[in-house]
C-alpha atoms as a PDB file:
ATOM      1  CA  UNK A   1      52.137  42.520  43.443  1.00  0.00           C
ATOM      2  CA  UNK A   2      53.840  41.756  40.290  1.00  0.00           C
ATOM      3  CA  UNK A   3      53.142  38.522  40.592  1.00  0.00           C
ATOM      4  CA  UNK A   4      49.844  38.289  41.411  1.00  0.00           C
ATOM      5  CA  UNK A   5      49.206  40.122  38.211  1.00  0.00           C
ATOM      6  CA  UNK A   6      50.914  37.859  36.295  1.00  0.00           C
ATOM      7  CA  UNK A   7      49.086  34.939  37.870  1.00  0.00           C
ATOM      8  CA  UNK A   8      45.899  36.638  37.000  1.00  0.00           C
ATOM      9  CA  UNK A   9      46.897  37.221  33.358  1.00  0.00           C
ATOM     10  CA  UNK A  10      47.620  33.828  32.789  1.00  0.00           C
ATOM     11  CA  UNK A  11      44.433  32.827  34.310  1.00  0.00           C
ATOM     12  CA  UNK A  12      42.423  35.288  32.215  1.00  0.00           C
ATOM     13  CA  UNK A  13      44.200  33.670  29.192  1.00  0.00           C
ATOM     14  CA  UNK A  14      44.027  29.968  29.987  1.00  0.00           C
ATOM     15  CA  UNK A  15      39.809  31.330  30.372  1.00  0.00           C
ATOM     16  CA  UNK A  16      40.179  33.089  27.181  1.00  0.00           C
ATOM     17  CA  UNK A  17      41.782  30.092  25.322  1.00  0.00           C
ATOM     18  CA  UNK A  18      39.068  27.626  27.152  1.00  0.00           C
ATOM     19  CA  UNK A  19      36.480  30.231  25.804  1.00  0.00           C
ATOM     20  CA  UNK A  20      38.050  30.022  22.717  1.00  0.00           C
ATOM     21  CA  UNK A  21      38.126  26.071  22.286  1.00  0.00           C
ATOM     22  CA  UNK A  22      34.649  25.937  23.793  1.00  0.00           C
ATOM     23  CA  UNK A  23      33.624  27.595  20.964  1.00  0.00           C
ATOM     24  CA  UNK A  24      35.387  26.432  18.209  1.00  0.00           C
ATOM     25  CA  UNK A  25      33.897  22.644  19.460  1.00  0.00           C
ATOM     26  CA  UNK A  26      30.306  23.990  19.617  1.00  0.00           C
ATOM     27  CA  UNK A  27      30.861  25.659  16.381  1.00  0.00           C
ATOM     28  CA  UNK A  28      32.336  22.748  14.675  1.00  0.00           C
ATOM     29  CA  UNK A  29      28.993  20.507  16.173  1.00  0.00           C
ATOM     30  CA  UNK A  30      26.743  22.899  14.502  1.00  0.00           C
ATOM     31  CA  UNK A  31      28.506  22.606  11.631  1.00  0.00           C
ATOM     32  CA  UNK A  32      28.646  18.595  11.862  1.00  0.00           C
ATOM     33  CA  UNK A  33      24.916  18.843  12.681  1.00  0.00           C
ATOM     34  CA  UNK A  34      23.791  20.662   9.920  1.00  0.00           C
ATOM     35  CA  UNK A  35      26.101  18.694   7.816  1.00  0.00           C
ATOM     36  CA  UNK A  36      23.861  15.383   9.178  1.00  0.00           C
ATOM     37  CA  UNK A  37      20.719  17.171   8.534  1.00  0.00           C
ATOM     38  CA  UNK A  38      21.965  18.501   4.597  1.00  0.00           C
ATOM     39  CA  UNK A  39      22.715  14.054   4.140  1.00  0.00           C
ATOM     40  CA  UNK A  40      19.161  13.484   5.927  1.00  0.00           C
ATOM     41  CA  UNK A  41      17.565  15.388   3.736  1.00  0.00           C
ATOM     42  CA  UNK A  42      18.985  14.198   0.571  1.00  0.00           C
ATOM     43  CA  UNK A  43      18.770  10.997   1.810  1.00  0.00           C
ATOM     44  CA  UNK A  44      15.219  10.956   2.105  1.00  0.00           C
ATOM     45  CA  UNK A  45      14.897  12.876  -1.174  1.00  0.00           C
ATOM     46  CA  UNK A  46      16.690  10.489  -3.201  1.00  0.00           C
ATOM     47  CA  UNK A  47      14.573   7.534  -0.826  1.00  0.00           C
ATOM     48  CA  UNK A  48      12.016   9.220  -2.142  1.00  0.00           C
ATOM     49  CA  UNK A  49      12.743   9.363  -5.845  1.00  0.00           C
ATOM     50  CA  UNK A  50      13.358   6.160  -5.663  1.00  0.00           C
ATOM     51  CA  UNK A  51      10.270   4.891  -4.317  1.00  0.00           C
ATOM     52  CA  UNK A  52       8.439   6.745  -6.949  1.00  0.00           C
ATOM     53  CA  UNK A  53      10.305   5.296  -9.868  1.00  0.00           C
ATOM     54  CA  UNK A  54       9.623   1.539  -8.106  1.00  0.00           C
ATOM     55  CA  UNK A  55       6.295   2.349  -8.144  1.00  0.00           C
ATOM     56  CA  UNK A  56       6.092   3.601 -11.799  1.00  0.00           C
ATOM     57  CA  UNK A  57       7.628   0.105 -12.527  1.00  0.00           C
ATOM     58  CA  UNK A  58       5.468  -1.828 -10.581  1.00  0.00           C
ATOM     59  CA  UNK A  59       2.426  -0.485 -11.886  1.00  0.00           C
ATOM     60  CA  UNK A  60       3.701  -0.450 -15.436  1.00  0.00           C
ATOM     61  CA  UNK A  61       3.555  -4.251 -14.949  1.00  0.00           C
ATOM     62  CA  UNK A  62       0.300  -4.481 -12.821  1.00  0.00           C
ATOM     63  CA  UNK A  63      -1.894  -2.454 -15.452  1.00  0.00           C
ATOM     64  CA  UNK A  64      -0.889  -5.035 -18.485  1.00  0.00           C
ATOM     65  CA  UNK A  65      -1.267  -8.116 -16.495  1.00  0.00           C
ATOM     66  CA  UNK A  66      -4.748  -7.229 -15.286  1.00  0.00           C
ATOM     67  CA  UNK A  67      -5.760  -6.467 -18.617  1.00  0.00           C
ATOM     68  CA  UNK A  68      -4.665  -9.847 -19.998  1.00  0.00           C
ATOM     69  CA  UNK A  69      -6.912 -11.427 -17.231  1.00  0.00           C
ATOM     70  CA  UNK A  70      -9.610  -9.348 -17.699  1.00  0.00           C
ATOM     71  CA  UNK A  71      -9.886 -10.024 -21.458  1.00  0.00           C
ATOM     72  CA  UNK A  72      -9.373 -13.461 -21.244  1.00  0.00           C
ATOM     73  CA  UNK A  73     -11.888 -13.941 -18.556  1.00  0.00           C
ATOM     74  CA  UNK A  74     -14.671 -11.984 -21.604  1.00  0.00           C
ATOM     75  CA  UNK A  75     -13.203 -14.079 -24.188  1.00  0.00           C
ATOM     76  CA  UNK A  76     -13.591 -17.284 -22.532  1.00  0.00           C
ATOM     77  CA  UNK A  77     -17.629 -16.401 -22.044  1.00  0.00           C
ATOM     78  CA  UNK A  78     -19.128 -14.496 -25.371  1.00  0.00           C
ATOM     79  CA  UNK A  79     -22.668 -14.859 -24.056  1.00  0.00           C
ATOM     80  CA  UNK A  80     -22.055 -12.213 -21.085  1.00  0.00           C
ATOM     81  CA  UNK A  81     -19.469 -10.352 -23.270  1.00  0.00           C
ATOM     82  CA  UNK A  82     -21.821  -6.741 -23.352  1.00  0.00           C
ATOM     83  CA  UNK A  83     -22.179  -7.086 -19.723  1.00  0.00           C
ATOM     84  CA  UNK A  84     -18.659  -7.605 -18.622  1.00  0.00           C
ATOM     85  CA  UNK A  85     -17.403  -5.014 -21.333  1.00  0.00           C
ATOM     86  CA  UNK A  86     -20.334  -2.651 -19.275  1.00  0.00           C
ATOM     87  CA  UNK A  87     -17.785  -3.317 -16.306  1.00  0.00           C
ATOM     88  CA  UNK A  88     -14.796  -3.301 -18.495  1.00  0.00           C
ATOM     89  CA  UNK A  89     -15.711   0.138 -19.410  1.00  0.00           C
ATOM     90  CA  UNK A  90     -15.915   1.678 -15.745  1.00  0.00           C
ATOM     91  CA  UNK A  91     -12.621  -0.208 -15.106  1.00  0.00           C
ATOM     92  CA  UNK A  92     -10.584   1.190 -17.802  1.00  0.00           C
ATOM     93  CA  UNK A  93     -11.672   4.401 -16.727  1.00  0.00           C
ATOM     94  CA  UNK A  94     -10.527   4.309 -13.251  1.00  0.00           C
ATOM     95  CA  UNK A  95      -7.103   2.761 -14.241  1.00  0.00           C
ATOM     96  CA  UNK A  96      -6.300   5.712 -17.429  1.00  0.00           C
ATOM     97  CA  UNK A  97      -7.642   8.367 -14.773  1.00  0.00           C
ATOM     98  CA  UNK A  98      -7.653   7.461 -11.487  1.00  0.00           C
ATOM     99  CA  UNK A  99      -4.749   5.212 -11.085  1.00  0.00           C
ATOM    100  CA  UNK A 100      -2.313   7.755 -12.394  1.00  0.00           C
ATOM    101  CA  UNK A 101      -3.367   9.837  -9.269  1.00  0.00           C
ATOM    102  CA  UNK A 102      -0.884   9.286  -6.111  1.00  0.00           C
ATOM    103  CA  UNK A 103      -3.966   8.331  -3.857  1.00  0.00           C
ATOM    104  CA  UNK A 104      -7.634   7.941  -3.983  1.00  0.00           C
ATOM    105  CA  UNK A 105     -10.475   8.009  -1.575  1.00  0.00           C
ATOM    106  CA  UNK A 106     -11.506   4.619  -0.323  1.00  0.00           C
ATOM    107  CA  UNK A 107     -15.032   5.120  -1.988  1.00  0.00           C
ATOM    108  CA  UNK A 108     -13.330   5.048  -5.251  1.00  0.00           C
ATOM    109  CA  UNK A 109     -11.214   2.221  -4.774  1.00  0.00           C
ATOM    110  CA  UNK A 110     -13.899  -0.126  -3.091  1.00  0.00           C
ATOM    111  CA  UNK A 111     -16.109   1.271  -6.048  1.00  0.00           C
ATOM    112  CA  UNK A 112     -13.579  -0.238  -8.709  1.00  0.00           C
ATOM    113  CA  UNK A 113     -12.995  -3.194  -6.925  1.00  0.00           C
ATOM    114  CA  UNK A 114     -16.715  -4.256  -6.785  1.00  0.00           C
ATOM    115  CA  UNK A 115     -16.451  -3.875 -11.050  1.00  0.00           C
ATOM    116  CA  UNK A 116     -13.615  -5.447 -10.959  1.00  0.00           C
ATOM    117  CA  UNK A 117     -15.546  -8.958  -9.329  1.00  0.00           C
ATOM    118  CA  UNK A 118     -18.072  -8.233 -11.420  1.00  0.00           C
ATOM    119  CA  UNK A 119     -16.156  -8.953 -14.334  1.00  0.00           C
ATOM    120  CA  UNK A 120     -14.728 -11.751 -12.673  1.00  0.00           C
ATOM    121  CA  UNK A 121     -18.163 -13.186 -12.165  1.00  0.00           C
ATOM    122  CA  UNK A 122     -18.081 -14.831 -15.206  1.00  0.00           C
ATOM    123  CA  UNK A 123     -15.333 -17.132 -14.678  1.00  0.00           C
ATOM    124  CA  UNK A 124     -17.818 -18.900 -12.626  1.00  0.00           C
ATOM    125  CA  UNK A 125     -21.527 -21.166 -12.856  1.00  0.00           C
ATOM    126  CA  UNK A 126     -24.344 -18.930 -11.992  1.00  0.00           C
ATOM    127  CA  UNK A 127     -24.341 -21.855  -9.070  1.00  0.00           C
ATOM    128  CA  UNK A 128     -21.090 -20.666  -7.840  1.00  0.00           C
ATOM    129  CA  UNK A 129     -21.369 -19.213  -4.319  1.00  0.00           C
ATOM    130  CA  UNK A 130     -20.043 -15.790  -4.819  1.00  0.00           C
ATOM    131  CA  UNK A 131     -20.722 -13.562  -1.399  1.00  0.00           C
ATOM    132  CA  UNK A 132     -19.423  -9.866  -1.603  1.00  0.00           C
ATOM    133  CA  UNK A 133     -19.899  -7.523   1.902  1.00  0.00           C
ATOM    134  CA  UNK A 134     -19.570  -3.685   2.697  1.00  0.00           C
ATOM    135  CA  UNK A 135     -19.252  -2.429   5.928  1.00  0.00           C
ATOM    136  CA  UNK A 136     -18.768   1.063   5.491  1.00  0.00           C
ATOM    137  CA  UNK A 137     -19.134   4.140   7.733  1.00  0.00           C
ATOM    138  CA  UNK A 138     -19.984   6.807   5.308  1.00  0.00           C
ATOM    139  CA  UNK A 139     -19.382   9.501   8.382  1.00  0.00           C
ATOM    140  CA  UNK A 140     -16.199   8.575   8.741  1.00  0.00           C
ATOM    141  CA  UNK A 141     -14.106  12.152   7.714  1.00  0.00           C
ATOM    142  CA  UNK A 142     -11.286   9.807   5.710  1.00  0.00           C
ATOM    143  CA  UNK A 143     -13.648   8.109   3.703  1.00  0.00           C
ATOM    144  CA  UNK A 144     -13.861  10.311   0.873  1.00  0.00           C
ATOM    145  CA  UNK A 145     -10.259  11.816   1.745  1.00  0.00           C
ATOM    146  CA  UNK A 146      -7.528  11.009  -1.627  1.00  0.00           C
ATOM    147  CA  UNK A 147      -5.408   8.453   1.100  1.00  0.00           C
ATOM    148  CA  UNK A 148      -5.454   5.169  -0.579  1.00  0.00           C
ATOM    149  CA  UNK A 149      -3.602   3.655  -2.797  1.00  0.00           C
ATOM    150  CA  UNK A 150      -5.011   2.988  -6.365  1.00  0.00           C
ATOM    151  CA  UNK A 151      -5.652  -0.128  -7.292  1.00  0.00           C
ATOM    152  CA  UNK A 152      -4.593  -2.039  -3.822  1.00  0.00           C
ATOM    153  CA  UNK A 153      -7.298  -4.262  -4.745  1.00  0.00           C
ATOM    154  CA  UNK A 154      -6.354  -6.165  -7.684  1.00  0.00           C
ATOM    155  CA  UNK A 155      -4.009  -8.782  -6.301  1.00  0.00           C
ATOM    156  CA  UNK A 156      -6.112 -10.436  -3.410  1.00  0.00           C
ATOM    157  CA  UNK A 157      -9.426 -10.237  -5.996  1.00  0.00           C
ATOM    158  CA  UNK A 158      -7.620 -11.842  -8.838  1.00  0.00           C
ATOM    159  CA  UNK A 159      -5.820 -14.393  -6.410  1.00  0.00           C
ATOM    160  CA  UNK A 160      -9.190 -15.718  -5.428  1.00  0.00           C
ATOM    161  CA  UNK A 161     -10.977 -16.395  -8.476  1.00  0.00           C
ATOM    162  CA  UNK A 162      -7.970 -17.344 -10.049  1.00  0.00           C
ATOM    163  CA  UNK A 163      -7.288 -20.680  -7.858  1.00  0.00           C
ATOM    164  CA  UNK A 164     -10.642 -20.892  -6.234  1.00  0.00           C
ATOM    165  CA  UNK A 165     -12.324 -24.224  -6.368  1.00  0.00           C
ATOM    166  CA  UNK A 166     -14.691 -24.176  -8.468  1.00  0.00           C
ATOM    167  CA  UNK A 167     -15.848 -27.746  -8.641  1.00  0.00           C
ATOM    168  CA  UNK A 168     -16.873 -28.888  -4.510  1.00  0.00           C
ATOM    169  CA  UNK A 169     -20.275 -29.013  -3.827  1.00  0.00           C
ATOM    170  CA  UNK A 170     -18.938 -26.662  -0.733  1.00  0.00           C
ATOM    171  CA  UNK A 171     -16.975 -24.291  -2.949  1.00  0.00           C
ATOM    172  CA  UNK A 172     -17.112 -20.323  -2.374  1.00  0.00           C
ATOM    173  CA  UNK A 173     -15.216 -17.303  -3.057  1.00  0.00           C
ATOM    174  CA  UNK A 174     -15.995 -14.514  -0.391  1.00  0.00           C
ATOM    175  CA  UNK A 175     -14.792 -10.692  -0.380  1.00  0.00           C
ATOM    176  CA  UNK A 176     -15.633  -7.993   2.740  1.00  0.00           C
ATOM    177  CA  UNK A 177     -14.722  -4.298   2.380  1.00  0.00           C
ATOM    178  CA  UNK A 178     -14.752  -2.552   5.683  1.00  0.00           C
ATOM    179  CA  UNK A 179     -14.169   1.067   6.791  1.00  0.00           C
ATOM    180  CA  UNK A 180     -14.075   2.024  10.299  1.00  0.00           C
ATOM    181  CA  UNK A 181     -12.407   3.461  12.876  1.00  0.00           C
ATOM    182  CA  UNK A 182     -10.346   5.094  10.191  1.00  0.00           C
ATOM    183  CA  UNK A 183      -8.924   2.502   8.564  1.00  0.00           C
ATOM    184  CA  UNK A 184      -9.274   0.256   5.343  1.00  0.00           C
ATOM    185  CA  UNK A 185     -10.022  -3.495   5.782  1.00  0.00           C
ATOM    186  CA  UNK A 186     -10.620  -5.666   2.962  1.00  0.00           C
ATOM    187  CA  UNK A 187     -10.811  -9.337   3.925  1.00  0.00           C
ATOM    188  CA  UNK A 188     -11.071 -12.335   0.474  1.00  0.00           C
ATOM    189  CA  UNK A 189     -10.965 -15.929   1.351  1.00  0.00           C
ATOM    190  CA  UNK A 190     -11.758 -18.899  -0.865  1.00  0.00           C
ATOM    191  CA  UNK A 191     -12.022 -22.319  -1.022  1.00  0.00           C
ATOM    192  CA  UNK A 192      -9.035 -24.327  -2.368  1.00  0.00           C
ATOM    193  CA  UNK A 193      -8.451 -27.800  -3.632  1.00  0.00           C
ATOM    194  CA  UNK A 194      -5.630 -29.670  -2.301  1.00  0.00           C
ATOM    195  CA  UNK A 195      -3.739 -29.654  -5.843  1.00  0.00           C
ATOM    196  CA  UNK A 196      -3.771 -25.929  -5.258  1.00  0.00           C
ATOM    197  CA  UNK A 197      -2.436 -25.734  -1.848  1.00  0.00           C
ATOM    198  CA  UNK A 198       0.991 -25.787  -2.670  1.00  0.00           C
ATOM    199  CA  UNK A 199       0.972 -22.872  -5.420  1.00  0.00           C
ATOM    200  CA  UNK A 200      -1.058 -21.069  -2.815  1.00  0.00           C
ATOM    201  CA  UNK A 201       2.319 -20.907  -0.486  1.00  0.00           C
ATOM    202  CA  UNK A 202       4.028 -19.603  -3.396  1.00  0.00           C
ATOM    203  CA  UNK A 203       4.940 -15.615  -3.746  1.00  0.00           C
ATOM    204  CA  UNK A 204       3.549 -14.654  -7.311  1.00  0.00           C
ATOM    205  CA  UNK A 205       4.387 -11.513  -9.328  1.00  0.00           C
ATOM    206  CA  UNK A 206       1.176 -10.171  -8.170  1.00  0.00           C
ATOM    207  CA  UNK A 207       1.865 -11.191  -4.157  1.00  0.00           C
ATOM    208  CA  UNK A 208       5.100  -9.256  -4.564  1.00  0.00           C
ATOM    209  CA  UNK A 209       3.976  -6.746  -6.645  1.00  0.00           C
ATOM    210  CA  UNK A 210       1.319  -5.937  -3.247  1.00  0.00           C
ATOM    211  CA  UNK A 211       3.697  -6.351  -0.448  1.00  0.00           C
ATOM    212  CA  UNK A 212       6.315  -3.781  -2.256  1.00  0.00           C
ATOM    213  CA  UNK A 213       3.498  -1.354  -2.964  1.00  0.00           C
ATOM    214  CA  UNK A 214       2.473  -1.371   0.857  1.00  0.00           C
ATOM    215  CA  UNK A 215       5.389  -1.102   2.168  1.00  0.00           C
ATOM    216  CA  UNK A 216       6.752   1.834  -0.068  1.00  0.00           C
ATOM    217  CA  UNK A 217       4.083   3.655   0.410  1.00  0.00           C
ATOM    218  CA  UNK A 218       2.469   2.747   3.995  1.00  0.00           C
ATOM    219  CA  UNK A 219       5.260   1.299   5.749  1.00  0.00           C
ATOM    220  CA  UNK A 220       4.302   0.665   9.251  1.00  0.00           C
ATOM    221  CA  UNK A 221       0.436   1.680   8.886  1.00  0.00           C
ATOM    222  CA  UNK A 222      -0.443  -1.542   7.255  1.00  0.00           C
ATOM    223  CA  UNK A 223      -1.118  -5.639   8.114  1.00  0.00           C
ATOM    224  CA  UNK A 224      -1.561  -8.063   5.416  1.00  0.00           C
ATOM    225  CA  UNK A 225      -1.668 -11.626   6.341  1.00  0.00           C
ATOM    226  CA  UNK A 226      -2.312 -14.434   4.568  1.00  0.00           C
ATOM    227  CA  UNK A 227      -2.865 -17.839   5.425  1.00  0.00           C
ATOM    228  CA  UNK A 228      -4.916 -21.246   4.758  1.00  0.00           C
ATOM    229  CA  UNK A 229      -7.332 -23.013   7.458  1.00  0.00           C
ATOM    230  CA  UNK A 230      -9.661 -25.796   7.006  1.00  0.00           C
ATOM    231  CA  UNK A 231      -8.718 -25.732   3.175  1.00  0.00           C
ATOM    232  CA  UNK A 232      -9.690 -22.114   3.347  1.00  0.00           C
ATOM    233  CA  UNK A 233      -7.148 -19.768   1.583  1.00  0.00           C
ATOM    234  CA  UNK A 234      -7.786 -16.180   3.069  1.00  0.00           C
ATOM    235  CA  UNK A 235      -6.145 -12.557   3.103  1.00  0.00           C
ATOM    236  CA  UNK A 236      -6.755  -9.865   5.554  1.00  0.00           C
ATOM    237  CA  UNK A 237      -5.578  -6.687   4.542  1.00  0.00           C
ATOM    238  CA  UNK A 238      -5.935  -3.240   6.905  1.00  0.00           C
ATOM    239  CA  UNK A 239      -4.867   0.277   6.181  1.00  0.00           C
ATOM    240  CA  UNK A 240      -4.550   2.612   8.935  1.00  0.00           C
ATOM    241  CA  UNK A 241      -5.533   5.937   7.208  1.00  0.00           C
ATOM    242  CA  UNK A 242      -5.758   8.161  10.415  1.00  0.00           C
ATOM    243  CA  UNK A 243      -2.265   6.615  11.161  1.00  0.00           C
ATOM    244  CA  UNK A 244      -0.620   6.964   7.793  1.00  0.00           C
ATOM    245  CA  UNK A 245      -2.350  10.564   7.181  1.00  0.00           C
ATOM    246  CA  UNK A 246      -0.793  11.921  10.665  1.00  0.00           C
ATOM    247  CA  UNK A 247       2.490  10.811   9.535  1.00  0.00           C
ATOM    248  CA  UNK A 248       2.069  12.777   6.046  1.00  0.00           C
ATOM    249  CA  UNK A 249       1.744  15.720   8.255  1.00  0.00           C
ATOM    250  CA  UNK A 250       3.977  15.678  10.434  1.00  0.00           C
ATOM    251  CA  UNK A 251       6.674  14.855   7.575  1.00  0.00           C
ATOM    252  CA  UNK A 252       5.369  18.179   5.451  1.00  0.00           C
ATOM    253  CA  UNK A 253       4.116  16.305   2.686  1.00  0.00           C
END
């Protein structure tokens, strides 16, 4: 009898010290978990603080750089100087307002963009073909939803008229802003000269200055490809709003 009671006390304290040690582990993975979630979350805080100060640099050097190609582009033609400083005027205003905003609605943007060519328009012979599309669907809900990124538009419009060619008979700059289906598409191509090829394959500050922006901000919700065919330089760019908005909320911001 004894002994049977001492083989069932050591049993009940081998189970007690199992309990025990069962415990202590599950305890100590809680702990390690929300130790992993405490890093996780700074992580992506200081991810996050550092995207915004990229940004802040980025555009710092964006805003100046379209400026200079803005004013040379009025300089270089007096005779349409009230005109483009018309344009100027609307631009200005939507990069010392608007562009300090995080996001913008895609009416706004597109908007800018189409001031922005217009001011580029005279770079170029009143011959010059110059062929500018919208395809918008003004029902979409995320049209005038704050989702896009100010001033997206800048590099691919200033990359075409900047190494265009102006001088074939066949010449043409073309630009296509779409919204559908919930996402941004904006689509320039442009003739080049052979001379030009070669700086086309070429990443410049403004390329760069794109590709970071989009992928700090978008990261998988975007395509941007660019390529040349048939001496045809063009850029396809698409924004997937519904994608990138979905995201937002599920993330809490």
């Amino acid at each position: 009898m004894q002994q049977n009671n001492t083989t069932t006390f050591i049993f009940l304290a081998i189970l007690l010290l199992l309990i025990v040690i069962i415990c202590f582990m599950i305890y100590q993975l809680m702990q390690t978990k929300k130790a992993k979630d405490d890093a996780e979350k700074s992580f992506y805080a200081l991810e996050s603080k550092v995207n915004d100060l990229q940004l802040e640099n980025l555009e710092s050097k964006l805003n100046p750089h379209l400026f200079k190609n803005i004013l040379n582009s009025i300089q270089s033609h007096a005779y349409q100087t009230y005109f483009a400083l018309d344009k100027l005027a609307n631009v200005l205003d939507y990069i010392l307002y608007e562009s300090k905003k995080k996001f913008v609605t895609a009416k706004e943007e597109i908007d800018f963009a189409l001031n922005l060519i217009e001011i580029n328009k005279i770079k170029i012979s009143p011959l010059f073909e110059l062929k500018v599309k919208t395809n918008i669907n003004e029902e979409d809900k995320l049209y005038d939803q704050p989702l896009l990124a100010p001033l997206i538009s800048i590099d691919l419009i200033e990359n075409a008229f900047k190494h265009a060619d102006l001088q074939s008979a066949d010449a043409f700059i073309s630009v296509v802003f779409e919204f559908k289906n919930n996402a941004f598409f904006m689509t320039v191509s442009n003739k080049i000269s052979d001379k030009k090829v070669l700086k086309k394959e070429r990443s410049g500050f403004g390329h760069a200055t794109l590709e970071h922006r989009l992928r700090i901000i978008y990261k998988n919700n975007f395509k941007l490809d660019r390529f040349i065919e048939n001496d045809v330089y063009i850029a396809h760019l698409k924004i997937d709003l519904l994608e990138y908005k979905t995201e937002m909320l599920a993330a809490g911001r």
